[in-house]
Protein backbone atom coordinates (compact mmCIF):
# COMPACT_ATOMS: atom_id res chain seq x y z
CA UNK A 1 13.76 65.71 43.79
CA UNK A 2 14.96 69.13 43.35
CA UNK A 3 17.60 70.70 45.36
CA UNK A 4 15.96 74.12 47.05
CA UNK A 5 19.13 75.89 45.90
CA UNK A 6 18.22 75.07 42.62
CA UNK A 7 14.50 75.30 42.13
CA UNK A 8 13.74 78.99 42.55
CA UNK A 9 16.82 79.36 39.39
CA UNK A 10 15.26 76.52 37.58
CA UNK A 11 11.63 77.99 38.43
CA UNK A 12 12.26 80.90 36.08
CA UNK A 13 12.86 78.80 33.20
CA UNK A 14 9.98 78.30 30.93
CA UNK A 15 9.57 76.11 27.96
CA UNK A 16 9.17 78.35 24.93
CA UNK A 17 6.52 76.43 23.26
CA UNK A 18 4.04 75.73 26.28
CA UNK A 19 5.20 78.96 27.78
CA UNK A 20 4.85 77.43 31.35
CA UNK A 21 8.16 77.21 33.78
CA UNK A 22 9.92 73.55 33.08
CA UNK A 23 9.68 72.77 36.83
CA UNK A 24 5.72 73.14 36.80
CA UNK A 25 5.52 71.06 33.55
CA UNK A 26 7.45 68.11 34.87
CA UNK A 27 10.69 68.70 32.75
CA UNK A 28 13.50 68.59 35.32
CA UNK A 29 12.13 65.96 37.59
CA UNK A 30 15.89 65.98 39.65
CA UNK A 31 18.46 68.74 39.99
CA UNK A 32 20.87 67.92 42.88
CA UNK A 33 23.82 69.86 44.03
CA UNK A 34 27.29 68.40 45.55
CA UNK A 35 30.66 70.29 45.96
CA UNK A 36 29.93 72.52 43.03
CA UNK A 37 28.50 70.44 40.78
CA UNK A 38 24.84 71.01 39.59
CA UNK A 39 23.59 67.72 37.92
CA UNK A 40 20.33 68.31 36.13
CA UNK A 41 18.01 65.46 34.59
CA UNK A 42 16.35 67.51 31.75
CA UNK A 43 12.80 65.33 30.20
CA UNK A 44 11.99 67.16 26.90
CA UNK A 45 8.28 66.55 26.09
CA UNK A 46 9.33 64.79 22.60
CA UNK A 47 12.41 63.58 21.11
CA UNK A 48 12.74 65.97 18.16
CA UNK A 49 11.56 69.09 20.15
CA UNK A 50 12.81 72.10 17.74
CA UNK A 51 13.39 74.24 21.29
CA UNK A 52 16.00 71.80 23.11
CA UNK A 53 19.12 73.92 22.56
CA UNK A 54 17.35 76.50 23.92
CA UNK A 55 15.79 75.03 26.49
CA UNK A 56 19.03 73.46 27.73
CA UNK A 57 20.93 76.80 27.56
CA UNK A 58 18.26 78.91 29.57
CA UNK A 59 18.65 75.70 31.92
CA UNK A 60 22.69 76.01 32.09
CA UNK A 61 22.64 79.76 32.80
CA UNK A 62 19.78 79.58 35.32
CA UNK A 63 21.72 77.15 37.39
CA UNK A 64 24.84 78.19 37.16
CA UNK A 65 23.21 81.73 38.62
CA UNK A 66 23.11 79.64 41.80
CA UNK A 67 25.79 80.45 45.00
CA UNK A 68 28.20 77.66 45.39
CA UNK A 69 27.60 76.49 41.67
CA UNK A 70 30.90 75.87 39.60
CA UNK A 71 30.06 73.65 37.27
CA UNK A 72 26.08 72.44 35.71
CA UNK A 73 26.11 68.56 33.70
CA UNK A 74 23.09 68.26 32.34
CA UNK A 75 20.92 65.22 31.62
CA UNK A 76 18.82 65.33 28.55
CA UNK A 77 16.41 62.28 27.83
CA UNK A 78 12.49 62.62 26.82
CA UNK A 79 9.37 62.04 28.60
CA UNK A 80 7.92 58.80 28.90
CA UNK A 81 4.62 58.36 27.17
CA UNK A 82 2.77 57.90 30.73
CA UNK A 83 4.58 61.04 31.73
CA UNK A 84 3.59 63.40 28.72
CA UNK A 85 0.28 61.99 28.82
CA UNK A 86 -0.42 63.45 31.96
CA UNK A 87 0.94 66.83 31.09
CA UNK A 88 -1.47 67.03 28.31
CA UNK A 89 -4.51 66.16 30.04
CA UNK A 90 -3.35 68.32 32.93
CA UNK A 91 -2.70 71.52 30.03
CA UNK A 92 -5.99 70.67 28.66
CA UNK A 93 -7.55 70.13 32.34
CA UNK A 94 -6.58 74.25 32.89
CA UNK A 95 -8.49 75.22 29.72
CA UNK A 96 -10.56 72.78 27.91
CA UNK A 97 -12.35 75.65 25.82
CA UNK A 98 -9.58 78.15 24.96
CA UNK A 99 -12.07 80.25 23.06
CA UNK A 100 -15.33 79.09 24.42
CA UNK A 101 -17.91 81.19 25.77
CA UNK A 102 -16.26 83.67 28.55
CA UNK A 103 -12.73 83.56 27.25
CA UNK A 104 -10.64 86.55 27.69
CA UNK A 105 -8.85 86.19 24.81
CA UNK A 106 -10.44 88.59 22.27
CA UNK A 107 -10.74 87.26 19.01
CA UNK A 108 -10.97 89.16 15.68
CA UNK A 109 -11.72 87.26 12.15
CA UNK A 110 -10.50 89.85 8.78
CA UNK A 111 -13.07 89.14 6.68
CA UNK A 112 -13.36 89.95 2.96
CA UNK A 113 -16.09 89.67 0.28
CA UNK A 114 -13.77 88.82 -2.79
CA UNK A 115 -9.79 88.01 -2.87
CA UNK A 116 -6.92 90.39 -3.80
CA UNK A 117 -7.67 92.78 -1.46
CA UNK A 118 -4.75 92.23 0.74
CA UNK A 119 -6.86 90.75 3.30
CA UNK A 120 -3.76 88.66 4.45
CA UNK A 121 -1.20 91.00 4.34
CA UNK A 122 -3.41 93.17 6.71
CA UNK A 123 -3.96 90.14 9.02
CA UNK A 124 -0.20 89.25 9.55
CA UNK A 125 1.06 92.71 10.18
CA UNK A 126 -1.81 93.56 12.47
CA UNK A 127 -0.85 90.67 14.26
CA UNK A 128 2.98 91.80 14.62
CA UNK A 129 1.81 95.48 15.13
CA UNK A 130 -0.35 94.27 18.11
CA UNK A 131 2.37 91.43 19.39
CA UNK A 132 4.92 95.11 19.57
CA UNK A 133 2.87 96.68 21.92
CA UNK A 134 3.22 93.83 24.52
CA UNK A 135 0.20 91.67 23.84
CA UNK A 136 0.28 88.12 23.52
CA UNK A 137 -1.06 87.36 19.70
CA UNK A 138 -2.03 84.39 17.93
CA UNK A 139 -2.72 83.76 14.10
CA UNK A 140 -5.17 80.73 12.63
CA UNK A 141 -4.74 80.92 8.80
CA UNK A 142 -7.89 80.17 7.72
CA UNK A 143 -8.08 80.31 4.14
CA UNK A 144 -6.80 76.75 3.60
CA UNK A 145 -7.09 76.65 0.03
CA UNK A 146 -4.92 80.03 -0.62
CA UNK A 147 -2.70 79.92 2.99
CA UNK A 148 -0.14 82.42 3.11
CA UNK A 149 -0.01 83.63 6.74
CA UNK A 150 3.44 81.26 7.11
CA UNK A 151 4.84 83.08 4.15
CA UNK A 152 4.09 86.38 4.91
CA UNK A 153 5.35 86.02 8.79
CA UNK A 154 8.68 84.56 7.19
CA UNK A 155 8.32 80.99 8.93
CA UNK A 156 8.77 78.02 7.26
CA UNK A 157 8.63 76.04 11.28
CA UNK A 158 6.14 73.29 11.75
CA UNK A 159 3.90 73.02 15.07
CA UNK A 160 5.33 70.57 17.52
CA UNK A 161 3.44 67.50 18.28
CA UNK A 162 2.81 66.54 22.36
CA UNK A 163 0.28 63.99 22.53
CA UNK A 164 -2.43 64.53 20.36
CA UNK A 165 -2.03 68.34 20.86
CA UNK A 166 0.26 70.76 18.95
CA UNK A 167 2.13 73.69 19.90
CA UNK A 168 2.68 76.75 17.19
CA UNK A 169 5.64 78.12 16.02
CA UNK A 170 6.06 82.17 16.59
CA UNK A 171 7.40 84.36 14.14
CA UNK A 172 8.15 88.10 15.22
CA UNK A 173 6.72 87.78 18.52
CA UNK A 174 3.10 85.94 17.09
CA UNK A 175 2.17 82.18 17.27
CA UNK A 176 0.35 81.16 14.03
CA UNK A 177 -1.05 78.01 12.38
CA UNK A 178 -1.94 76.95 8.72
CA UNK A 179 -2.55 74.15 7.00
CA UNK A 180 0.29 75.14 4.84
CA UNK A 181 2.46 73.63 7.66
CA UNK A 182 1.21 70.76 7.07
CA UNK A 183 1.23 69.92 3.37
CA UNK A 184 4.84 69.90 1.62
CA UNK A 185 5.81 72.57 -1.08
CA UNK A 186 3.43 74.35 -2.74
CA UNK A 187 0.95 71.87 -2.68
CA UNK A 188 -3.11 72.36 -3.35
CA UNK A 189 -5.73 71.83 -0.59
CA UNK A 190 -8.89 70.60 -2.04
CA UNK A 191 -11.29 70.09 0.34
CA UNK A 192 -15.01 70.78 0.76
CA UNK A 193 -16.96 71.95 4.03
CA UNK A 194 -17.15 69.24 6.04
CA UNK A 195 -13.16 69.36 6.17
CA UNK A 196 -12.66 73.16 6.08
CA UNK A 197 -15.11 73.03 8.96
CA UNK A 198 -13.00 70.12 10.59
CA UNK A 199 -9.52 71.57 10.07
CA UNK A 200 -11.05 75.28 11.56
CA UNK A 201 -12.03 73.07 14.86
CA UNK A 202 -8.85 71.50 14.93
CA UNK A 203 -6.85 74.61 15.23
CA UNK A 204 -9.48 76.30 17.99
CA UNK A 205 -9.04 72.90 19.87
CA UNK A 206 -6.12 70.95 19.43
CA UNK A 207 -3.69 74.45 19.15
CA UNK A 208 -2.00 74.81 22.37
CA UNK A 209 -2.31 78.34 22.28
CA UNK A 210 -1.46 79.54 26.10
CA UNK A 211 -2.76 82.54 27.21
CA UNK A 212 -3.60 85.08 24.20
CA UNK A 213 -4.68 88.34 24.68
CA UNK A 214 -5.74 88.33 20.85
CA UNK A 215 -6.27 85.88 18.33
CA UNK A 216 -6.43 86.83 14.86
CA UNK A 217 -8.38 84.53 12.15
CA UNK A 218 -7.10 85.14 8.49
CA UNK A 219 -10.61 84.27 6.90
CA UNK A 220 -11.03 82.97 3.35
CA UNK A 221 -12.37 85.73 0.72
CA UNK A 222 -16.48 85.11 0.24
CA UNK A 223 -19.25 84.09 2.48
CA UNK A 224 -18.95 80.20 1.97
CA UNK A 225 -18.28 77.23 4.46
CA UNK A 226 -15.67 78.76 6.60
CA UNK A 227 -17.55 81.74 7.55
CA UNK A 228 -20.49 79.49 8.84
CA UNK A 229 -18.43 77.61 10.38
CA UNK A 230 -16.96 80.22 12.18
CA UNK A 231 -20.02 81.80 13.39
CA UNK A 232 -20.73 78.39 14.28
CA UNK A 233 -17.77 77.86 16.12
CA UNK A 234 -17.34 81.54 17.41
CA UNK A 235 -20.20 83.62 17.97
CA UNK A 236 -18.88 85.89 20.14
CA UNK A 237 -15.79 87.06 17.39
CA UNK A 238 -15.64 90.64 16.19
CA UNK A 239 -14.94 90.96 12.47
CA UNK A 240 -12.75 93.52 10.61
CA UNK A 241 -13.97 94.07 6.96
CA UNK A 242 -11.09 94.45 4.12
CA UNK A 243 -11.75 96.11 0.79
CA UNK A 244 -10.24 98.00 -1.47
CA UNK A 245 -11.55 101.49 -2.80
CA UNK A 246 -12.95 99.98 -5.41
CA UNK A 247 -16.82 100.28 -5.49
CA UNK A 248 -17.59 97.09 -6.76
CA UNK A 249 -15.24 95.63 -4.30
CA UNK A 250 -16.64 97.48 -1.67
CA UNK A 251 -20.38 96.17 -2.70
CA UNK A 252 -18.81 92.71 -2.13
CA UNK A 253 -17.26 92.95 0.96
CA UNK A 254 -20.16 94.51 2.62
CA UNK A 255 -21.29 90.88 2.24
CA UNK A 256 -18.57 89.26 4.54
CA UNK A 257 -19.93 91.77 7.18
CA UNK A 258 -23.72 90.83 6.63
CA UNK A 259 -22.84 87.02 6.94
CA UNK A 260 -21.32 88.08 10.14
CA UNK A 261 -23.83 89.91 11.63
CA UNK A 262 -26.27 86.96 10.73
CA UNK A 263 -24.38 84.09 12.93
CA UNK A 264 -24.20 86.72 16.01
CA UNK A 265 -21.02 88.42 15.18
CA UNK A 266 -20.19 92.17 15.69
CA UNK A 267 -19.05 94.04 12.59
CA UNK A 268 -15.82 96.48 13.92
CA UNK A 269 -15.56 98.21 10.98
CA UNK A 270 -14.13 99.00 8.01
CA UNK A 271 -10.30 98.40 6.83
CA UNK A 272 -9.57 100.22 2.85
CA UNK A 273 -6.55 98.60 1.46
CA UNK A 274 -5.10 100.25 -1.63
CA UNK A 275 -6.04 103.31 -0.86
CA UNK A 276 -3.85 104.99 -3.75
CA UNK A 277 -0.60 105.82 -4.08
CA UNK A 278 1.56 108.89 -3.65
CA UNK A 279 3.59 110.62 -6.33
CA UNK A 280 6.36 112.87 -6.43
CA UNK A 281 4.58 115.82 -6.56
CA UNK A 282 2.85 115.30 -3.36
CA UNK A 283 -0.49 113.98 -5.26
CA UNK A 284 -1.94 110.86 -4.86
CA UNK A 285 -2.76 108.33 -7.84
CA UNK A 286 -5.99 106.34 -6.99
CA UNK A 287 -5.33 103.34 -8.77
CA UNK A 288 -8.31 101.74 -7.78
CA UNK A 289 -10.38 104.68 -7.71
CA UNK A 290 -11.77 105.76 -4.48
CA UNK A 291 -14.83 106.08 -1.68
CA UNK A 292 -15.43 102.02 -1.76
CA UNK A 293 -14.22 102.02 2.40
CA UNK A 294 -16.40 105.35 2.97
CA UNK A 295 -19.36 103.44 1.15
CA UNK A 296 -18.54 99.83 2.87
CA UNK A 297 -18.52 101.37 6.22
CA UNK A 298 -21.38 103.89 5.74
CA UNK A 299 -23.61 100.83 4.16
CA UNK A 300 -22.47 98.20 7.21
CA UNK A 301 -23.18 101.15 9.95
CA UNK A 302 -19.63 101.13 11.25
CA UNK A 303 -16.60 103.27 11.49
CA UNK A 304 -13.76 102.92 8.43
CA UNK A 305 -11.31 102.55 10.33
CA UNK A 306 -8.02 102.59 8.41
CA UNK A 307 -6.89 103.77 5.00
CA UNK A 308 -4.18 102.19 3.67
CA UNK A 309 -2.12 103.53 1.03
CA UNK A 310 -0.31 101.39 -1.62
CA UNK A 311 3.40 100.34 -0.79
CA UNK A 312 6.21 98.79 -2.49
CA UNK A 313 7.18 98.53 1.13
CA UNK A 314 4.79 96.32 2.08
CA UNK A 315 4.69 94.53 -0.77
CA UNK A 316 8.79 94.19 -0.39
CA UNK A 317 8.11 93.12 3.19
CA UNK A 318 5.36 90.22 2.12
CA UNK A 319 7.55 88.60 -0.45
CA UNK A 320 10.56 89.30 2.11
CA UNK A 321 8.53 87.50 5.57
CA UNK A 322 9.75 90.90 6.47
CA UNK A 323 6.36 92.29 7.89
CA UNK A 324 6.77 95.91 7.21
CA UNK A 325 5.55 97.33 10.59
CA UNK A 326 8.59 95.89 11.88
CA UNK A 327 11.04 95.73 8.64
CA UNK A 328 9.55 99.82 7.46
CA UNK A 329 7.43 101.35 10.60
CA UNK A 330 8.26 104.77 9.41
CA UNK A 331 6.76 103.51 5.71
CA UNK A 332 2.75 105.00 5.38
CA UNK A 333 1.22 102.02 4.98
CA UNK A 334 3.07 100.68 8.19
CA UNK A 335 2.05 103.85 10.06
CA UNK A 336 -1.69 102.78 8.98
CA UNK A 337 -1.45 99.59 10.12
CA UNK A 338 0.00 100.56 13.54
CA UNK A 339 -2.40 102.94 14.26
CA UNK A 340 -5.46 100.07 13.38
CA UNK A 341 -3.73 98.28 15.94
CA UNK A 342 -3.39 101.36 18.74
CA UNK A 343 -7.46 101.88 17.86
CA UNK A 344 -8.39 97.91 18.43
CA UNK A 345 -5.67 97.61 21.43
CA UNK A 346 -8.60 100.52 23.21
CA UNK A 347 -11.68 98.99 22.34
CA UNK A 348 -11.94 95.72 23.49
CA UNK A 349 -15.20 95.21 25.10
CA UNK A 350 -16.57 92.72 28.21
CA UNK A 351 -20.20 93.24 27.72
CA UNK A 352 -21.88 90.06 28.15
CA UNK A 353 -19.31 88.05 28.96
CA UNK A 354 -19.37 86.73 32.21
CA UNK A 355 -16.33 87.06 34.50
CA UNK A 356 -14.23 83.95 36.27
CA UNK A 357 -15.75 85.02 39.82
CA UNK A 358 -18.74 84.23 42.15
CA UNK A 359 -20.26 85.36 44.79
CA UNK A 360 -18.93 84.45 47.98
């Protein structure tokens, strides 16, 4: 039992993984309150949970908040399996399709037709550009045989295990996934489809993601076994197409968006990466010549929607895990990237999507 005095306190506290109020989730299953004292029994959902300290902090503070309270001893054990057994089926009970059919959550793959291209480096500091302006964001790295979303977020955390479901480490205000989390070092993935498909299911399903407003999907260059298996999997995603000025790039990225289009995807547009690089003089040195976005977008029927110009900033900020739209937002290729994300934040479209209502 709870003590009233202590459960509206305790009710603001929310587990920073599950991102649900401890009370709700079955963590303090006793807080009782007697001349002063606040005694607290505290049930993390696993022993080695990487948020305890935190957890039991937010827990201290919130209850010594409370009238009356001069002192807060706190209990700390760990769920018994019965007990987190039921929270999972409960969490999965409120959403068994995260990203099903009718989700809310909009969901954006960045596509390319060959590597290099920076697709990556886009991805991650869209994702932090977006997660600044107060949306909730989520990463899948899926280019499992060249992962680098962990590395370019600055994360080296591991998801947390609960049951047979997993919940994602955030970095700079985004939750993300790769199967670099799960492999130790620097070590090679090499699988063929029926596991790339797999592991891409795993994360949609198994992911406790909460509620996103976007999730991002760090595809792998080409138009091979993940990209089926994501318009498989996710019919309804937008894709954003990466290239880089270069025309013969350009020819090949046009491909990603084609592949798209021919699962049931909708093409966004057009993102040019590399898009030269400016000089003292105030001219600009097109390194990898120029017109391949124009032509990419112009070919696919979309709108280019961002240039952006070469940076040691951002490439500082990728070896760094320094994203620069947070580490540099004053740098131009940070100013690009924000204003992608102000453009995507406005066009988010319901059409066809049914909404969580009916008639009366």
């Amino acid at each position: 039992m709870i003590d009233p005095r202590l459960e509206r306190a305790l009710g603001t506290v929310v587990d920073p993984e599950i991102r649900r109020p401890l009370v709700e989730l079955d963590m303090i299953p006793a807080a009782d309150l007697d001349d002063g004292t606040a005694r607290i029994r505290l049930e993390l959902t696993v022993a080695a949970c990487p948020a305890a300290d935190r957890i039991q902090a937010d827990v201290r503070q919130a209850a010594a908040s409370v009238p009356g309270v001069e002192r807060v001893e706190i209990e700390v054990d760990v769920m018994s399996p019965a007990t987190r057994q039921a929270l999972v089926e409960r969490l999965r009970g409120s959403r068994p399709q995260q990203f099903g059919p009718g989700t809310l959550t909009r969901i954006i793959a960045v596509a390319s037709g060959k590597g290099g291209v920076g697709k990556s480096t886009v991805t991650a500091n869209l994702a932090v550009a977006l997660a600044a302006r107060g949306l909730a964001v989520g990463v899948i790295d899926a280019d499992v045989h060249g992962y680098s979303i962990p590395a370019l977020l600055g994360t080296a955390d591991r998801p947390t295990r609960v049951g047979d479901m997993m919940m994602p480490p955030e970095a700079h205000g985004v939750r993300l996934v790769s199967i670099g989390m799960f492999v130790e070092g620097n070590r090679s993935v090499s699988w063929r489809g029926p596991m790339l498909h797999r592991t891409l299911a795993q994360f949609l399903a198994d992911v406790w993601w909460g509620d996103l407003d976007v999730l991002l999907i760090d595809m792998p260059p080409g138009t091979g076994d993940v990209a089926i298996s994501l318009g498989q999997l996710l019919p309804h995603a937008d894709v954003l197409v990466v290239t880089t000025p270069q025309r013969a790039a350009a020819e090949v990225a046009e491909r990603a968006g084609e592949v798209a289009r021919q699962t049931g995807q909708r093409v966004l547009g057009v993102v040019e990466n590399m898009a030269g690089l400016a000089q003292p003089d105030g001219s600009v040195l097109e390194l990898f010549g120029a017109g391949g976005g124009e032509e990419a977008a112009r070919r696919l029927g979309v709108p280019l929607l961002a240039r952006i110009p070469l940076s040691v900033a951002l490439r500082e900020g990728g070896d760094a895990g320094a994203p620069v739209v947070a580490a540099a937002p004053g740098d131009p290729a940070a100013a690009a990237i924000i204003a992608l994300a102000e453009s995507l934040r406005g066009t988010r479209s319901i059409a066809g999507r049914g909404l969580p209502v009916s008639p009366a």
